[in-house]
N, C-alpha and C. Protein backbone atom coordinates (compact mmCIF):
# COMPACT_ATOMS: atom_id res chain seq x y z
N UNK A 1 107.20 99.24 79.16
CA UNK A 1 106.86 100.46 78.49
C UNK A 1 107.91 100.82 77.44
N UNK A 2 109.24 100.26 77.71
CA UNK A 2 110.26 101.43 76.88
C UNK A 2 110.05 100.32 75.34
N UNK A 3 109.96 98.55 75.94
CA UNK A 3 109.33 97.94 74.49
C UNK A 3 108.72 98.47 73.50
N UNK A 4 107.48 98.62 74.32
CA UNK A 4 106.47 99.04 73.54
C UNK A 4 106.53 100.50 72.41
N UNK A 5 107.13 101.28 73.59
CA UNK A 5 107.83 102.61 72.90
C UNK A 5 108.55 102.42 71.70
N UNK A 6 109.50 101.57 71.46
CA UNK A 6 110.68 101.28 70.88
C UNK A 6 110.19 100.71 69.35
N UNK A 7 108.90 99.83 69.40
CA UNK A 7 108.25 98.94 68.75
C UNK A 7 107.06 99.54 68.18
N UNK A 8 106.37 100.35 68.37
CA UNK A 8 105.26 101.16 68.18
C UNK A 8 105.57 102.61 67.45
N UNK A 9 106.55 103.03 68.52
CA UNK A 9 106.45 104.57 68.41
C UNK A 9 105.94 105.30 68.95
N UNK A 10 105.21 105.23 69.65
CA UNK A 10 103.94 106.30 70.58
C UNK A 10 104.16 105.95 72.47
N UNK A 11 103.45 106.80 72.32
CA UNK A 11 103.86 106.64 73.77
C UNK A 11 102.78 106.27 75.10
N UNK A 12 102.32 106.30 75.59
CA UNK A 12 101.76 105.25 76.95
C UNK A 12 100.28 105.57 76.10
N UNK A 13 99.71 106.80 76.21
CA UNK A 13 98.64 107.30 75.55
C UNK A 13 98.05 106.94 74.42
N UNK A 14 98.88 106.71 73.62
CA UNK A 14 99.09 106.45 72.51
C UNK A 14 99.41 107.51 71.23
N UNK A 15 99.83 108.35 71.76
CA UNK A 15 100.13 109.56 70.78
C UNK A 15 101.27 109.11 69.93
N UNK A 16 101.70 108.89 68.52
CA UNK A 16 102.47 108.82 67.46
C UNK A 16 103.85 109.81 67.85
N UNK A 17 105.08 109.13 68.13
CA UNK A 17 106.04 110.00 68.34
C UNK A 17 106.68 109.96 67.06
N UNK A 18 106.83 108.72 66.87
CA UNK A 18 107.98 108.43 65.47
C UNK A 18 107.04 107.64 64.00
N UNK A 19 107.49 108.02 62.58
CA UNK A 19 107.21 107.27 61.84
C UNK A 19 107.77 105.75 62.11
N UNK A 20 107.06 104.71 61.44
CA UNK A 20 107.16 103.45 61.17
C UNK A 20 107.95 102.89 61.03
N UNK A 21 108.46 103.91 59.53
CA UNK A 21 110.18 103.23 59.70
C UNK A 21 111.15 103.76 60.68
N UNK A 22 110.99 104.21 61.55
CA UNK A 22 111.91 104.52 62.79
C UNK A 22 111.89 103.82 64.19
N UNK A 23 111.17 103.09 64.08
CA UNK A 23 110.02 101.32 65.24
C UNK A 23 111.42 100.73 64.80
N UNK A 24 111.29 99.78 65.87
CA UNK A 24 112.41 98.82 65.76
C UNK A 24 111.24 97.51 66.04
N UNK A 25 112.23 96.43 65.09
CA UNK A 25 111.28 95.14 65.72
C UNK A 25 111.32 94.76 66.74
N UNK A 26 110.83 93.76 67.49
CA UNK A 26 110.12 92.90 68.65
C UNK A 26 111.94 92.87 68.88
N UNK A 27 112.16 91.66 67.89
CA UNK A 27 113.55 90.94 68.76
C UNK A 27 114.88 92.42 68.47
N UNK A 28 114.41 93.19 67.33
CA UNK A 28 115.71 94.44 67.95
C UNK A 28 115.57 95.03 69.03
N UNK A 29 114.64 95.48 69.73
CA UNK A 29 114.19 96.27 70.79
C UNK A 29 114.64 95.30 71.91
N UNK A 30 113.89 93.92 71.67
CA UNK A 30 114.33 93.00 73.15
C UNK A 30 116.13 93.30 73.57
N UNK A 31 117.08 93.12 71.94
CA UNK A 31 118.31 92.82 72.17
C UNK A 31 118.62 94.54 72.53
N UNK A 32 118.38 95.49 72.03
CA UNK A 32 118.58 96.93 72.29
C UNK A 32 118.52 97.23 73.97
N UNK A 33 117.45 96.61 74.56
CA UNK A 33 116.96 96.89 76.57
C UNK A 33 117.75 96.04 76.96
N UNK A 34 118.48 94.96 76.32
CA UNK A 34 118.90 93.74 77.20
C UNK A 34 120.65 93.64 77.13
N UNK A 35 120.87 93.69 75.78
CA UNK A 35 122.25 93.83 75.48
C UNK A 35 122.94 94.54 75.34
N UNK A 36 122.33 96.18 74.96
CA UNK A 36 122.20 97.48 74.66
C UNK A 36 122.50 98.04 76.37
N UNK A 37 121.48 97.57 77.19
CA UNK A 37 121.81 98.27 77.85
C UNK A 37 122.96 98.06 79.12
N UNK A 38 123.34 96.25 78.67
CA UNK A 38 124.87 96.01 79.87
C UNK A 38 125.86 96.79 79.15
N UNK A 39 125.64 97.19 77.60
CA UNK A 39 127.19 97.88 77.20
C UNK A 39 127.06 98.95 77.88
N UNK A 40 126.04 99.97 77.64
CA UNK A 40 125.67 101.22 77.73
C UNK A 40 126.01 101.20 79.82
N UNK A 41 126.08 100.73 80.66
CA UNK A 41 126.40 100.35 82.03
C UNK A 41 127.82 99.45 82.56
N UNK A 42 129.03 99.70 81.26
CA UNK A 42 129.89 98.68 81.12
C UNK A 42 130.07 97.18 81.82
N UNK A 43 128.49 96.61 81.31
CA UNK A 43 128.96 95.38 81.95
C UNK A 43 128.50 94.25 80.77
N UNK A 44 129.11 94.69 79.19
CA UNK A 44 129.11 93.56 78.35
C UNK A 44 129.79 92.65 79.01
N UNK A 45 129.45 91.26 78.50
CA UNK A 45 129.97 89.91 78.71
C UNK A 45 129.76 89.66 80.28
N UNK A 46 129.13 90.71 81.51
CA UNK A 46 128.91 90.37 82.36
C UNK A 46 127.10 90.04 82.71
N UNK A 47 126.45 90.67 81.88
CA UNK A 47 125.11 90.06 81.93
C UNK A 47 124.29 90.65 79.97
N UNK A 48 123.32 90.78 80.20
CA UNK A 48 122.58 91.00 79.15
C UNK A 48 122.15 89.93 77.62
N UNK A 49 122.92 89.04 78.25
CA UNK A 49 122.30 87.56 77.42
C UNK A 49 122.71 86.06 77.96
N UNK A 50 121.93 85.25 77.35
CA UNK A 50 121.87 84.23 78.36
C UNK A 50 123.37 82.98 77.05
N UNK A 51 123.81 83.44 78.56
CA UNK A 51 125.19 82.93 78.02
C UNK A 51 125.86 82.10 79.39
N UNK A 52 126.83 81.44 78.88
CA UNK A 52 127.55 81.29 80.27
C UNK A 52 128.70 81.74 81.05
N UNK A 53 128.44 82.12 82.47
CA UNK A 53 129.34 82.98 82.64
C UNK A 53 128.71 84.61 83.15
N UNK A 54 127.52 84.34 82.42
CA UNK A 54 126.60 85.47 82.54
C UNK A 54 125.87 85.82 83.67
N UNK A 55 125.75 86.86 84.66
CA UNK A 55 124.37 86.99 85.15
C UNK A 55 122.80 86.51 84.92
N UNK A 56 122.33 85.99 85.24
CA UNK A 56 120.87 85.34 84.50
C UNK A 56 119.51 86.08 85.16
N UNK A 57 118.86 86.57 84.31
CA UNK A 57 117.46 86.57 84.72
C UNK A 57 116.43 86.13 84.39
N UNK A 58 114.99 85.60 84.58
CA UNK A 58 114.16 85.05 84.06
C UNK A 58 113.02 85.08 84.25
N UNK A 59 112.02 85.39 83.59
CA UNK A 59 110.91 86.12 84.13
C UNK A 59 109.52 85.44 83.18
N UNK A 60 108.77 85.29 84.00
CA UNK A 60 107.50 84.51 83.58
C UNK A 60 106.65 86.17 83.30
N UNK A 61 105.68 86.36 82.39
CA UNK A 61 105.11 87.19 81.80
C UNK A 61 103.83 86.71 81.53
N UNK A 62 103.08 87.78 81.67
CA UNK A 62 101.70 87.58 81.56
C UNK A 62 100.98 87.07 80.27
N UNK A 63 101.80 88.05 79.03
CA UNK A 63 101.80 87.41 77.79
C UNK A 63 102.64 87.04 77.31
N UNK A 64 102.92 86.92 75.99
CA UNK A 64 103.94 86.50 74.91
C UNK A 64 104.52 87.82 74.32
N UNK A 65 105.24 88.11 74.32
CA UNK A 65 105.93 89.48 74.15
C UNK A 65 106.24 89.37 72.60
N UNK A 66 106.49 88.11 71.63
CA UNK A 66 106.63 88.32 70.44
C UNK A 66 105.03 87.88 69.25
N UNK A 67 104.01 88.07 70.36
CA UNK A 67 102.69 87.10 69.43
C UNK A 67 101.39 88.19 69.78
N UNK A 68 101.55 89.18 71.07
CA UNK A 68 100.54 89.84 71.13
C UNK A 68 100.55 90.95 70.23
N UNK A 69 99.40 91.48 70.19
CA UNK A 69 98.95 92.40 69.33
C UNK A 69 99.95 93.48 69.98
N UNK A 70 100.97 94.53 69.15
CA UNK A 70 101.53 95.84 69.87
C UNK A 70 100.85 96.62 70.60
N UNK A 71 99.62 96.91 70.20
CA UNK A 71 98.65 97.81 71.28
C UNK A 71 98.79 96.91 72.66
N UNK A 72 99.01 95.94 72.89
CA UNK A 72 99.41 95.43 74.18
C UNK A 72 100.91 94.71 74.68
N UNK A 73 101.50 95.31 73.87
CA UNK A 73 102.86 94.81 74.41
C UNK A 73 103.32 96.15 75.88
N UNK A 74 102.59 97.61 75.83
CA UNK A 74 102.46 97.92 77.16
C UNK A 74 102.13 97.49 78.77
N UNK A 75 100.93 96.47 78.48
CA UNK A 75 100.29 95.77 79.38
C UNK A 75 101.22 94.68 79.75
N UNK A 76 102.12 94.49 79.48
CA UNK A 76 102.54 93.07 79.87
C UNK A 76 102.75 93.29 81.11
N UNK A 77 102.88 92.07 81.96
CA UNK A 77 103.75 92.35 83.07
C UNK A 77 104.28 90.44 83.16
N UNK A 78 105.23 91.22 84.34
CA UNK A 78 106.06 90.05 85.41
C UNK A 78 105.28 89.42 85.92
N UNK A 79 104.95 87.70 86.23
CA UNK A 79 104.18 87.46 87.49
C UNK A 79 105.56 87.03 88.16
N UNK A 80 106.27 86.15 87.33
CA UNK A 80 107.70 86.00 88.34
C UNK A 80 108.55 86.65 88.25
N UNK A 81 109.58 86.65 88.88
CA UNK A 81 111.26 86.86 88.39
C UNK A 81 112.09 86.33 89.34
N UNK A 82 112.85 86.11 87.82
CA UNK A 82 114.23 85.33 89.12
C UNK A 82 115.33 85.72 89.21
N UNK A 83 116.24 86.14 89.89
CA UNK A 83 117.57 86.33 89.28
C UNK A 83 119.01 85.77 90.10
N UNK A 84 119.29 85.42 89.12
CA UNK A 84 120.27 84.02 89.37
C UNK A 84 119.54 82.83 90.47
N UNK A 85 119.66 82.58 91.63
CA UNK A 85 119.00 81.22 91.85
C UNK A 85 117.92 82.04 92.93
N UNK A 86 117.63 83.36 92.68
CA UNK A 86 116.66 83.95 94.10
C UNK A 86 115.12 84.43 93.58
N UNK A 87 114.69 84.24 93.83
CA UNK A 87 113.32 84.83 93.66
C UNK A 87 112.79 86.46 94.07
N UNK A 88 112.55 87.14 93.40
CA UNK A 88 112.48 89.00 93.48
C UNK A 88 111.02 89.47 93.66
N UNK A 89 110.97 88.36 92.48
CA UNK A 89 108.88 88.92 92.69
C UNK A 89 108.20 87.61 92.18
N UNK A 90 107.09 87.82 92.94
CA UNK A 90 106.10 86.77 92.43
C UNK A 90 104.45 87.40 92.21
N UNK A 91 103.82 87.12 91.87
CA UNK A 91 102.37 87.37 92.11
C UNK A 91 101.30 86.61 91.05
N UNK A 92 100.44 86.59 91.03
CA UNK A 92 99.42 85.99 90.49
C UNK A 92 99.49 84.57 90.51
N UNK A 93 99.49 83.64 90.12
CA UNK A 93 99.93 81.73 90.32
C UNK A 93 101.18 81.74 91.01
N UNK A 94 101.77 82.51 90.77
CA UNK A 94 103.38 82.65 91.85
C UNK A 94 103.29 82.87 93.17
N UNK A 95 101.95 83.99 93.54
CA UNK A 95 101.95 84.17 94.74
C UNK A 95 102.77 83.14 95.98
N UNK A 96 102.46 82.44 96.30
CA UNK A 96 102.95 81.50 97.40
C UNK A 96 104.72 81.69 97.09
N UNK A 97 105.33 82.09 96.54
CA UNK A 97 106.60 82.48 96.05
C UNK A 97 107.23 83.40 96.57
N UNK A 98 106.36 84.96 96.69
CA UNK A 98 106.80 86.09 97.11
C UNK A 98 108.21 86.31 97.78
N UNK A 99 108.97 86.63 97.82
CA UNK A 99 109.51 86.95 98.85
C UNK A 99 109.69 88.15 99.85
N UNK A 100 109.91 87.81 101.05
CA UNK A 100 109.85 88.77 101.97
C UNK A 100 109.93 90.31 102.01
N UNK A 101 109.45 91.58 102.14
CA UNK A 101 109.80 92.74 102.30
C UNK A 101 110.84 92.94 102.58
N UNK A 102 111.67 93.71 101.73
CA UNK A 102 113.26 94.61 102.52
C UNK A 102 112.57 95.63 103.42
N UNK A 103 113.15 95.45 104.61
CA UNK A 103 112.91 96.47 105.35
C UNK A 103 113.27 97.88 105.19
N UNK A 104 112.69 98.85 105.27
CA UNK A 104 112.69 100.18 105.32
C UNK A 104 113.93 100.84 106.16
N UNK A 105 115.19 100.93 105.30
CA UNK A 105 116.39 101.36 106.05
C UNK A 105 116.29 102.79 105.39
N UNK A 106 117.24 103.88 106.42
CA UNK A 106 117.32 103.42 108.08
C UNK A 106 116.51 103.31 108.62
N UNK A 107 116.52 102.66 109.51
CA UNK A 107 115.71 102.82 110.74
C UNK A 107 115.63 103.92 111.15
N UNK A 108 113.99 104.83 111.13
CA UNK A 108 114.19 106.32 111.84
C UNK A 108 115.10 106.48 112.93
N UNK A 109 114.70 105.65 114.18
CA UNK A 109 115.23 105.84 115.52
C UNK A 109 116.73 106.06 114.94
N UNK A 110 117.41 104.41 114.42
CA UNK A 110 118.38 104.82 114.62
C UNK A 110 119.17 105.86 113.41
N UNK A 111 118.34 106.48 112.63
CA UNK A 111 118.94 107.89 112.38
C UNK A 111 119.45 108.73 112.69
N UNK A 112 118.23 109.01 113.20
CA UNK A 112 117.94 110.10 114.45
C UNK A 112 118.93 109.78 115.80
N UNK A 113 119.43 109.21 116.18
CA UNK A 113 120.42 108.21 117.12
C UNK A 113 121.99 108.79 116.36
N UNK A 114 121.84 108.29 115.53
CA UNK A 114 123.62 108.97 114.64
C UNK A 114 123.72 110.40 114.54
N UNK A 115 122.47 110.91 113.68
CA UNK A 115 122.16 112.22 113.60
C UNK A 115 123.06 113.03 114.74
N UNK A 116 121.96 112.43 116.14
CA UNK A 116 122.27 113.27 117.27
C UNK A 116 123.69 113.05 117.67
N UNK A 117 124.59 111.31 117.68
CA UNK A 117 125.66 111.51 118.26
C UNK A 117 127.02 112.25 117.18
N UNK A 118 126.71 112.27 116.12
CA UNK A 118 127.54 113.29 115.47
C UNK A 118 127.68 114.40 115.73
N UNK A 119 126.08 114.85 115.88
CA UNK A 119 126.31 116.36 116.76
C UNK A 119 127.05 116.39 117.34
N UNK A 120 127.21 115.52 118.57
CA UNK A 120 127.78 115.60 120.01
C UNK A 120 129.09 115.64 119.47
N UNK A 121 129.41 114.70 118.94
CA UNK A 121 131.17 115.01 118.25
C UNK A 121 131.49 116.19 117.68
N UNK A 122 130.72 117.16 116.84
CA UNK A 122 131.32 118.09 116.76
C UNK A 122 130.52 119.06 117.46
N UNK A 123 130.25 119.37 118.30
CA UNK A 123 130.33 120.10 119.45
C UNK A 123 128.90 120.92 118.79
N UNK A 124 127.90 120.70 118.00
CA UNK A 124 127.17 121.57 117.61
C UNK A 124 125.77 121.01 118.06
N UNK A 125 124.80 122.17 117.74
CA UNK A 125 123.21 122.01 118.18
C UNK A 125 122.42 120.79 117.71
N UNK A 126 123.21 119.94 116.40
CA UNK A 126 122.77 118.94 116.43
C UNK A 126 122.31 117.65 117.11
N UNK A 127 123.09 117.85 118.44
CA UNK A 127 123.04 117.08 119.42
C UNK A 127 121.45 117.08 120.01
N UNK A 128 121.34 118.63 120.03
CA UNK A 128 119.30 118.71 120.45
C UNK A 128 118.53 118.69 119.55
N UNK A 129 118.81 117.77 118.08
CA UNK A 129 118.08 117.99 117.08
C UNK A 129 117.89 119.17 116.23
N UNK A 130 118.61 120.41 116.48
CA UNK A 130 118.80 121.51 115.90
C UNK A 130 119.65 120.98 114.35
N UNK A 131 119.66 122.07 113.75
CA UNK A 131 120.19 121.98 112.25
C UNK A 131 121.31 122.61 112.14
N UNK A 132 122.17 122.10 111.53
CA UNK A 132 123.76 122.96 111.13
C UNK A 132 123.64 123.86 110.06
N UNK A 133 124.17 124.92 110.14
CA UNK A 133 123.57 126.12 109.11
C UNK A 133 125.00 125.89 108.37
């Protein structure tokens, strides 16, 4: 989306935010999200281009990000991604790829388990599930 934004001007809808000359091209926008944004997170020279030495990511796409028509550079998506030697997402011909669900931390129980023995340490109603005011 923020491509497309960046490259167009308008926004998901398609409403006109910016004149034309204020669009950035295909490959400024790519280097602006990619390189733009390890400075902007101080981690130039630690990822944001494929260099060595670099963090790597790599991602199979549904289309061609520099050949489709802009009215669809919104639509794109990921079917893969990789980053560095692991696999994050897969779907469509990737499927069989997927990898596993992160589980849903914390674990209620054992929340609710800490929750209560903190109570108990400091001597308050938290211990019966009550709330500390």
């Amino acid at each position: 989306m923020s491509l497309y934004w960046l490259v167009t001007g308008k926004t998901v809808g398609g409403a006109s935010m910016y004149p034309a000359k204020n669009c950035l091209s295909r490959e400024e926008a790519l280097r602006l999200y990619t390189q733009g944004s390890s400075w902007f997170s101080s981690e130039s020279g630690k990822k944001g281009a494929i260099a060595p030495g670099q963090l790597a990511g790599v991602v199979a796409l549904t289309e061609d990000y520099f050949s489709v028509p802009e009215k669809n550079i919104k639509d794109i998506e990921s079917v893969l991604t990789v980053m560095g030697e692991t696999i994050v997402h897969a779907t469509d011909e990737f499927i069989s790829h997927t990898p596993p669900r992160l589980p849903v931390l914390p674990d209620a129980q054992r929340a609710r388990e800490l929750w209560q023995s903190r109570g108990r340490e400091h001597g308050s109603d938290l211990a019966e599930g009550g709330y500390a005011a």
